[in-house]
Protein backbone atom coordinates (compact mmCIF):
# COMPACT_ATOMS: atom_id res chain seq x y z
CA UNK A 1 97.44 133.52 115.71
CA UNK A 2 96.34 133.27 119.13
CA UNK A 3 95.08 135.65 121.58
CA UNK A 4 96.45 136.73 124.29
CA UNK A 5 93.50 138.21 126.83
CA UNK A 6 95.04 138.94 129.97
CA UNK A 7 93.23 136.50 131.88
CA UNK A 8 90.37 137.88 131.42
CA UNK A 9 88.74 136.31 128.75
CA UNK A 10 88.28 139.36 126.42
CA UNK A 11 89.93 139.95 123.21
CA UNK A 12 92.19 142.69 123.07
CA UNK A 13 91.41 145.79 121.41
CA UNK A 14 93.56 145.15 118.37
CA UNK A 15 91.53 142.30 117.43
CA UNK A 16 88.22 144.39 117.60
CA UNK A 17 89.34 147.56 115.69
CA UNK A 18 88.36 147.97 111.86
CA UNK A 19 91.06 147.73 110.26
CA UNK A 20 92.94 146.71 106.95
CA UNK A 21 91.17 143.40 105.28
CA UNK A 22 94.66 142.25 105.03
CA UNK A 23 95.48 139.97 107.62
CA UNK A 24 99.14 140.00 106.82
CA UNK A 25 99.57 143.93 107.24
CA UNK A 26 97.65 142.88 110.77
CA UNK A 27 99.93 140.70 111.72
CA UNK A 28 102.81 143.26 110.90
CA UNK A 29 101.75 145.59 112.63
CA UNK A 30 101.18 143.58 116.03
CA UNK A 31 103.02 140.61 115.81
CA UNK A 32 105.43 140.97 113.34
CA UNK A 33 107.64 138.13 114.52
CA UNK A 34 104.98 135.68 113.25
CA UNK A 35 105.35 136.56 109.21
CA UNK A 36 108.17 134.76 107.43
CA UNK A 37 110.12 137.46 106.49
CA UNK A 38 110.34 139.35 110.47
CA UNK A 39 112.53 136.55 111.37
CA UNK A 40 116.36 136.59 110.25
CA UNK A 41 119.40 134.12 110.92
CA UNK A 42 122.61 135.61 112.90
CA UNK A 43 124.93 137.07 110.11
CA UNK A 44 127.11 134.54 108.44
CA UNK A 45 124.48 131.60 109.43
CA UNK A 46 123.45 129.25 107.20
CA UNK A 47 120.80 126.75 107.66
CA UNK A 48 121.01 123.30 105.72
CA UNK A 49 117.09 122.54 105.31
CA UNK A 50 115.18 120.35 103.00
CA UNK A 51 113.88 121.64 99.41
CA UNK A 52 111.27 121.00 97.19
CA UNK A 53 111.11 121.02 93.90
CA UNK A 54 109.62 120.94 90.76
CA UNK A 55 106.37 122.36 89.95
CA UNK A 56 104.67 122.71 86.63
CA UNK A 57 101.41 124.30 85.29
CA UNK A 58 99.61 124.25 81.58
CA UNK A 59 96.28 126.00 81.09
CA UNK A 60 93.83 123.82 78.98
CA UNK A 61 89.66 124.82 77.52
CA UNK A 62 88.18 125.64 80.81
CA UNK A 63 90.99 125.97 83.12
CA UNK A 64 94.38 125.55 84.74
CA UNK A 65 96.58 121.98 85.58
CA UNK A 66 98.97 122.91 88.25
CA UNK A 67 101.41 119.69 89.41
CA UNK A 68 104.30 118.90 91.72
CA UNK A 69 106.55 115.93 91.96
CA UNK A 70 106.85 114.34 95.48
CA UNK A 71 111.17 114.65 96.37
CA UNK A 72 112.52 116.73 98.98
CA UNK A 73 116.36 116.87 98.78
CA UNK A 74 118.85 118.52 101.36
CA UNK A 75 122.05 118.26 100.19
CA UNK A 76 122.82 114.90 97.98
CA UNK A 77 120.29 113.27 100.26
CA UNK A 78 116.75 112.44 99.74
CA UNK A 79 115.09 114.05 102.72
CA UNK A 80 111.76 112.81 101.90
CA UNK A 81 109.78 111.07 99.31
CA UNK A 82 106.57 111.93 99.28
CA UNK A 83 106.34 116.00 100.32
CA UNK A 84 103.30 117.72 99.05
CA UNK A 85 104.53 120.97 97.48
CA UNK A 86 100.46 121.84 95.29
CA UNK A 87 98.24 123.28 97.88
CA UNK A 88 94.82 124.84 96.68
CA UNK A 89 95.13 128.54 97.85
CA UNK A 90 90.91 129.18 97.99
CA UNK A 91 88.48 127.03 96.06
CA UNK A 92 89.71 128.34 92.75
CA UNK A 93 93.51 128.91 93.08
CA UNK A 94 96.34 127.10 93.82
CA UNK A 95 100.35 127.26 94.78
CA UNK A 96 102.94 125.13 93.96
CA UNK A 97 106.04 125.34 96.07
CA UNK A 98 109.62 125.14 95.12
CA UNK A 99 112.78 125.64 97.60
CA UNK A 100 112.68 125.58 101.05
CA UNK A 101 110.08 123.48 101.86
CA UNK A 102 109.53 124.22 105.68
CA UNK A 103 109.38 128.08 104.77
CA UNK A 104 107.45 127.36 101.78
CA UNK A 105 104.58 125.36 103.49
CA UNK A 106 104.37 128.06 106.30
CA UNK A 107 103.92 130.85 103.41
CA UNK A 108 100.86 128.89 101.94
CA UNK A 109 99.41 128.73 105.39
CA UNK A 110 99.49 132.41 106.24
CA UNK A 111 98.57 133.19 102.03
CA UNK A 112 95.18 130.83 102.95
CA UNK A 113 94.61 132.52 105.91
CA UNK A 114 95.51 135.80 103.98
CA UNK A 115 92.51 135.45 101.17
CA UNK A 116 90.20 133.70 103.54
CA UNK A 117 90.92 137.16 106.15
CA UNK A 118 89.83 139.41 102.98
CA UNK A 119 86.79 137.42 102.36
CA UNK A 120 85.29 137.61 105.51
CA UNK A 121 86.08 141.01 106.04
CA UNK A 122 84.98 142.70 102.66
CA UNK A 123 82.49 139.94 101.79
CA UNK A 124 83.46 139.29 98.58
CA UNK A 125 86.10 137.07 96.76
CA UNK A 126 89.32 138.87 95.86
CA UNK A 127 90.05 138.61 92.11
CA UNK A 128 92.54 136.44 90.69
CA UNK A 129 94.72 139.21 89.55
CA UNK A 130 94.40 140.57 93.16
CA UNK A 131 95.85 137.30 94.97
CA UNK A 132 98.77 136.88 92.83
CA UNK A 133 99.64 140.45 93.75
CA UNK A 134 98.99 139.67 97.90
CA UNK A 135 101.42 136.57 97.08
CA UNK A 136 103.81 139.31 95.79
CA UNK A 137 103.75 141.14 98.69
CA UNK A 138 104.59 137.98 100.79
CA UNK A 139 107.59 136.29 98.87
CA UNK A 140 108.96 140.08 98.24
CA UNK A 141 109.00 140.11 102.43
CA UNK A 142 110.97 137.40 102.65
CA UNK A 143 113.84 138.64 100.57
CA UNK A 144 115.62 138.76 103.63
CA UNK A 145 115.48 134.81 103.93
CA UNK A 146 115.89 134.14 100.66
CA UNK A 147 119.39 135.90 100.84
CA UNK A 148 120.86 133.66 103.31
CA UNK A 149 119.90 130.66 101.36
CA UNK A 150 116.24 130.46 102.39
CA UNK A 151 114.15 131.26 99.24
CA UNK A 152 110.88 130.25 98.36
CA UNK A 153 109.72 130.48 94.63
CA UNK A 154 106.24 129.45 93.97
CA UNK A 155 104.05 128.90 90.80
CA UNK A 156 100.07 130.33 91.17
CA UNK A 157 97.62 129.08 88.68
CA UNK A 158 94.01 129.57 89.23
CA UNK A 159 90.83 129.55 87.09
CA UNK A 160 89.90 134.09 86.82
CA UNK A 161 86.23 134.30 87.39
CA UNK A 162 86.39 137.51 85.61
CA UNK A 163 88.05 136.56 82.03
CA UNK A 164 86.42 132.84 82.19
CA UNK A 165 89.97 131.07 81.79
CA UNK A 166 92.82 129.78 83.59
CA UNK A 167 96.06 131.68 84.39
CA UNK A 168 99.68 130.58 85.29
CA UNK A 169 101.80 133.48 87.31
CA UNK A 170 105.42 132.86 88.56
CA UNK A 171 108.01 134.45 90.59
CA UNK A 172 111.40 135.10 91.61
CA UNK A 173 112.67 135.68 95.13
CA UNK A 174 112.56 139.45 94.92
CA UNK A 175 108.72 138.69 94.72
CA UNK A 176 108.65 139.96 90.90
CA UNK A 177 105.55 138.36 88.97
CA UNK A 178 105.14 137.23 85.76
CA UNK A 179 102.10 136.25 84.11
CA UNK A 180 102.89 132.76 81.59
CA UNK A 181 101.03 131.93 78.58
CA UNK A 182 100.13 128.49 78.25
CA UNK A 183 102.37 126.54 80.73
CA UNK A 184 105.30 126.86 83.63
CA UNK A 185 107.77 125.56 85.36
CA UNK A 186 110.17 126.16 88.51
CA UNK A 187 112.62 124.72 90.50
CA UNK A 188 115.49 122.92 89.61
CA UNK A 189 114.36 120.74 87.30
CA UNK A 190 112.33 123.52 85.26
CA UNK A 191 114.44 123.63 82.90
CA UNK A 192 113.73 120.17 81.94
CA UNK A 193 110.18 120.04 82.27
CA UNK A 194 109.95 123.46 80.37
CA UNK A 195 111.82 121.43 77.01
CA UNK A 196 109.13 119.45 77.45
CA UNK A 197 106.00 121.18 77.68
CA UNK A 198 107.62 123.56 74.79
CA UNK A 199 107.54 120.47 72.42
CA UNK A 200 104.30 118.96 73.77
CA UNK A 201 102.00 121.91 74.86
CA UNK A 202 99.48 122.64 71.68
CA UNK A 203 96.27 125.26 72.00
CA UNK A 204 92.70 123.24 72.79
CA UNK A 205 93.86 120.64 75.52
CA UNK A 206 91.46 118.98 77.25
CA UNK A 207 91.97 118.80 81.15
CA UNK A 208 92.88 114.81 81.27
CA UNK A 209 95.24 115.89 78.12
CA UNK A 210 96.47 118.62 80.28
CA UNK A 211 97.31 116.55 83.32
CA UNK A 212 99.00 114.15 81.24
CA UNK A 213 101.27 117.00 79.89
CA UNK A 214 102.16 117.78 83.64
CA UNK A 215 103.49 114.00 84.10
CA UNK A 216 104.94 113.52 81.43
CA UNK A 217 107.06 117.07 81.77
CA UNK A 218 107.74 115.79 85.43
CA UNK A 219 108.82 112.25 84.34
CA UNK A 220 111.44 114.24 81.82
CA UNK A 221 112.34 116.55 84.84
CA UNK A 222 113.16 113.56 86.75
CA UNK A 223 115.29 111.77 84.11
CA UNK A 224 117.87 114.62 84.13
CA UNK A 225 117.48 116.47 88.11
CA UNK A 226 118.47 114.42 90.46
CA UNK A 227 116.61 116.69 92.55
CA UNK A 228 113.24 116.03 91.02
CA UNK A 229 111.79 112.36 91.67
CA UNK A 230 109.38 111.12 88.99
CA UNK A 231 106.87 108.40 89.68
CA UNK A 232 108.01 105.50 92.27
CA UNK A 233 105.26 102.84 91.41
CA UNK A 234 107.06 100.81 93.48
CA UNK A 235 106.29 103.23 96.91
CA UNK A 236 102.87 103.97 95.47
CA UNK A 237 104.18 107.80 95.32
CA UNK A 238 103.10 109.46 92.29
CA UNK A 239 102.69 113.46 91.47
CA UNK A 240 100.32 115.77 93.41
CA UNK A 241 98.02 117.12 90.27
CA UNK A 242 95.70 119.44 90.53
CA UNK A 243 92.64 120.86 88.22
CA UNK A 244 90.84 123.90 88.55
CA UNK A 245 88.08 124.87 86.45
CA UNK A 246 84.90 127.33 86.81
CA UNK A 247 83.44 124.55 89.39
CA UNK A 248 86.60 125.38 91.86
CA UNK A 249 89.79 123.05 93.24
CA UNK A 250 89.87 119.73 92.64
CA UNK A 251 92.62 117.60 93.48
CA UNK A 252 93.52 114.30 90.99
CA UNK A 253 93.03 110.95 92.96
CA UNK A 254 95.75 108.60 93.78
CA UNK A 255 94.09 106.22 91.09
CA UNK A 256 93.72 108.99 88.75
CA UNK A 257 97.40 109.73 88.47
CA UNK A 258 98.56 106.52 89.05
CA UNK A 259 96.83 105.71 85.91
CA UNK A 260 98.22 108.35 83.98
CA UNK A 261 101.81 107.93 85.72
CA UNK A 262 101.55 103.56 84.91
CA UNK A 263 100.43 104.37 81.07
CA UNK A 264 103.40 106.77 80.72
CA UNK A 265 105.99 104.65 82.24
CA UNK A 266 104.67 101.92 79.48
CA UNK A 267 105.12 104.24 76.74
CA UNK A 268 107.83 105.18 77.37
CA UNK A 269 109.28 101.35 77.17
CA UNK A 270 108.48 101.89 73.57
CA UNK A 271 110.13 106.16 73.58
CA UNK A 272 112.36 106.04 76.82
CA UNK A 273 113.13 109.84 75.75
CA UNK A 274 109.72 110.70 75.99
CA UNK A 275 106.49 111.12 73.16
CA UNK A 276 107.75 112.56 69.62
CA UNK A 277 106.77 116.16 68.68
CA UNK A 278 105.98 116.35 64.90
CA UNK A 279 108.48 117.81 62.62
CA UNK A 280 106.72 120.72 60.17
């Protein structure tokens, strides 16, 4: 947000008074026109933008897998094929993004800015439980949007400090949370990757086991949504996976997924409907 000072190369007052440590309630209170939701269309307007989709999460020993697949799709074209839709929220959370992707990516932004605000001004790290109710506050603001076709659903996974494990939370576009055990999915091809996390997921996963999961539940996503694109080794564009443990963020290589993305495509030469759950 930048300053206007009069010339005079002062900030103004607003800037200097204590206030909330919630940088979004200072922003609607002086420049309202700046948060996602204090913008609307004209009435009967519709806006033809690209989306993103899907995201999926699975918490493993230690901590949280959060990944994304790489297509943006506006219509029955392929806007763009390699978005980034997992952006790490502070060093030990992240968001996923599904839907529109513009409004999406300018939500993260302002949430960063949001936790990073409280930190500074209170000095201590807000608690895990506490951002995924400030990212409440945000998507429920921007039910406005969301109602003329501009929605933004996100997944937020991060490792709580607190309880010493990693947590999934997800959201509809009325901003309602809820809190997932073991793994999640959104966007449109969540269904998909949900079937197959349900079938794969198991207790005890190890983080590479984990990230795996995430691929593979992509890859399955991608076989059925056209709007989901699964890995192109032929681009080079494979899934945005993320890790998060007690030692903070850490984003997957290219080489690191690309491995895991080159050994699944093999295998599933062998399975082309994917690994087989046991029967009981």
């Amino acid at each position: 947000m930048e300053a206007n000072t009069g010339g005079t190369g002062r900030l103004p007052a607003a800037f200097l008074t204590p206030g909330s440590s919630s940088f979004i309630d200072f922003l609607a209170q002086h420049s309202p026109s700046m948060l996602p939701g204090g913008r609307t269309l004209p009435e009967g307007l519709t806006i033809e933008a690209p989306h993103g989709t899907t995201i999926v999460s699975a918490v493993f020993d230690g901590g949280v897998v959060i990944a994304g697949d790489r297509r943006a799709t506006m219509g029955n074209v392929i806007a763009q094929r390699d978005i980034e839709k997992v952006f790490p929220a502070d060093e030990y959370s992240a968001v996923g993004i599904a839907g529109t992707a513009g409004l999406a990516v300018e939500m993260v932004r302002l949430f960063q800015l949001e936790l990073e605000h409280y930190e500074k001004i209170e000095g201590a790290v807000l608690s895990l439980e506490g951002k995924a109710n400030r990212l409440t506050t945000m998507i429920r603001s921007n039910l406005p949007m969301a109602m003329q076709g501009l929605a933004v659903v996100p997944v937020f996974a991060g490792y709580d400090l607190d309880l010493g494990r990693g947590r999934i939370f997800t959201y509809d576009v009325t901003g309602g949370r809820s809190e997932e055990r073991g793994f999640a999915a959104t966007g449109s091809g969540s269904v998909f990757a949900r079937g197959a996390m349900k079938k794969l997921y198991r207790d005890g996963l190890t983080a590479d086991q984990a990230a795996t999961l995430a691929v593979q539940a992509l890859y399955d996503a991608a076989d059925d949504d056209s709007a989901t694109g699964g890995p192109d080794v032929a681009r080079g564009i494979y899934p945005i996976v993320s890790v998060i443990t007690e030692d903070g963020f850490r984003r997957l290589s290219d080489d690191e997924v690309s491995a895991i993305a080159v050994s699944i495509t093999a295998g599933r030469r062998e399975h082309p409907n994917g690994p087989q759950a046991p029967l009981l």
